[in-house]
Protein backbone atom coordinates (compact mmCIF):
# COMPACT_ATOMS: atom_id res chain seq x y z
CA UNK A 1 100.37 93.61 68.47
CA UNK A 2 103.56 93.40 66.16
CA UNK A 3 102.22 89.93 65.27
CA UNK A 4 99.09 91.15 63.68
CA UNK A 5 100.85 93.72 61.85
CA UNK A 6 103.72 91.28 60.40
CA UNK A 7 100.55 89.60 58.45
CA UNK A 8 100.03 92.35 56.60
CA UNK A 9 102.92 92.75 53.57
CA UNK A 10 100.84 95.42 51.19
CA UNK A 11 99.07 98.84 51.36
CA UNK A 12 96.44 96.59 49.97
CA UNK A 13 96.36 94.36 52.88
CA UNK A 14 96.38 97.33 55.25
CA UNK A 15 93.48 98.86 53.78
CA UNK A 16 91.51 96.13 53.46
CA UNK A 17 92.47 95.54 57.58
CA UNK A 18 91.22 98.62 57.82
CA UNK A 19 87.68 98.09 55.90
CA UNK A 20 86.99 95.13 58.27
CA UNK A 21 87.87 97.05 61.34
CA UNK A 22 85.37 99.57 60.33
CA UNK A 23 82.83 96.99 59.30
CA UNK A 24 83.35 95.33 62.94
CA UNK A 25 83.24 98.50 65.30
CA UNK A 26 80.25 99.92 63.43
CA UNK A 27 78.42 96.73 63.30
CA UNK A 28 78.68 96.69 67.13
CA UNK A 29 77.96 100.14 67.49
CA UNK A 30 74.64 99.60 65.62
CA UNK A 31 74.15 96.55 67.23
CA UNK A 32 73.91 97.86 70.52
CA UNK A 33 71.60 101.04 69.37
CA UNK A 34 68.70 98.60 68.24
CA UNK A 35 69.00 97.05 71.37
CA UNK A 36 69.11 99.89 73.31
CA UNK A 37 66.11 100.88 71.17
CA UNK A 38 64.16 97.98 72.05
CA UNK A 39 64.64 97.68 75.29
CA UNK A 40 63.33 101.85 75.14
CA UNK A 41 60.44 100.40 72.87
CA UNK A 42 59.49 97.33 75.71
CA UNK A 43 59.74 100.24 78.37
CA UNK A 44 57.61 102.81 75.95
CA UNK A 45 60.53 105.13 76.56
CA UNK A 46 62.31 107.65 74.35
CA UNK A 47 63.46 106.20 71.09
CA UNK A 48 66.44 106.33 68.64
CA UNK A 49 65.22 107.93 65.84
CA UNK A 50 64.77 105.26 62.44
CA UNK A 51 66.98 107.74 60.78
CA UNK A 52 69.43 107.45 63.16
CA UNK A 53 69.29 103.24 62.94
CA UNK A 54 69.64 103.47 58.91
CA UNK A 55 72.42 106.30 58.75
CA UNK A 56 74.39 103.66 61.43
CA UNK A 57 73.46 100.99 58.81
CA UNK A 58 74.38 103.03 56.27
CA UNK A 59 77.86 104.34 57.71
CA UNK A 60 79.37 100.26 57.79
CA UNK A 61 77.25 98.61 60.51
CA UNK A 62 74.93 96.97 58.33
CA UNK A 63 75.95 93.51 58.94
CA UNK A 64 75.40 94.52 63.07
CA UNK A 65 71.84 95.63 62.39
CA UNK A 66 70.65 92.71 60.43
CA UNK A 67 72.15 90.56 63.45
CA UNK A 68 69.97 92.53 65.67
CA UNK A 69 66.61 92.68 63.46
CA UNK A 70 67.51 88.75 63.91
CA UNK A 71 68.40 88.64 67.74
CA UNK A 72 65.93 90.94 68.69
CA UNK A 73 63.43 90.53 66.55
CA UNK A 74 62.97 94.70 66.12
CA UNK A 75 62.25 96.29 63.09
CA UNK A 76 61.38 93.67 61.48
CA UNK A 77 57.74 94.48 60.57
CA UNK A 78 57.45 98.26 59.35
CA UNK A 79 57.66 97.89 55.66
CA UNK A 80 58.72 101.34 55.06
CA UNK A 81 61.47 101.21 57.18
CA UNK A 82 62.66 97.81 55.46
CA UNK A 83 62.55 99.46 52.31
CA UNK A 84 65.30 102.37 53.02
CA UNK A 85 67.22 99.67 55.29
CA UNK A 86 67.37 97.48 52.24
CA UNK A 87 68.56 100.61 50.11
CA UNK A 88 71.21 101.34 52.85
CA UNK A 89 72.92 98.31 52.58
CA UNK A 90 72.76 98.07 48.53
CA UNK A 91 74.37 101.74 48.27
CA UNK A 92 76.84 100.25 51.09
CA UNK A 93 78.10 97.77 49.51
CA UNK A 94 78.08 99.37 45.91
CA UNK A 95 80.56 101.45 47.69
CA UNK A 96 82.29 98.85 49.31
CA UNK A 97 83.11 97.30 45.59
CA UNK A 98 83.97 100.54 44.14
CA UNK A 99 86.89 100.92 47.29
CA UNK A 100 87.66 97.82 46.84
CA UNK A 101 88.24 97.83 43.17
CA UNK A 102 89.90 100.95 43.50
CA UNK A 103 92.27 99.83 46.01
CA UNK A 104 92.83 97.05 43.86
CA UNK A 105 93.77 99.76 40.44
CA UNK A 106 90.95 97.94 39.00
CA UNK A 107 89.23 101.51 38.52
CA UNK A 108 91.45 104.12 36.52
């Protein structure tokens, strides 16, 4: 564990350690809910909400849902719903640029 820590020399580093391991948990956190979702949509079962799938987009597991739109070929179709997903991941990563840029004093 010390090992993985001794890579990183900055605050900089360390928060940006800290993006990805956001990034990574929530993508598989959102990964698994559209498949959970699917396999509830095969079974005509109770469903996770669409609001629920772009707010876990939204909140850093973007890259994890458009893994599983891929895998699983689910919500894929509804053009609606790829609308606001798109938006999700544009207001994401606009954020993602302004931390970064921030952490890097690039913003005053």
């Amino acid at each position: 564990m010390t090992e993985a820590f001794s890579l990183v020399r900055t605050d900089q580093q360390l928060q940006m350690l800290g993006i990805v391991v956001i990034y990574v948990c929530m993508s598989v956190v959102t990964l698994i809910m559209y498949a959970l979702d699917k396999a509830a949509a095969r079974r005509l079962d109770s469903r996770i909400s669409e609001r629920t799938l772009l707010l876990c987009g939204l909140a850093c597991g973007w890259p994890g849902a458009m893994l599983a739109q891929r895998w699983f070929r689910h919500k894929t179709i509804k053009t609606s719903f790829r609308i606001a997903f798109n938006a999700t991941v544009i207001v994401n990563c606009l954020a993602l640029a302004m931390l970064i840029c921030w952490s890097l004093n690039l913003l005053s």
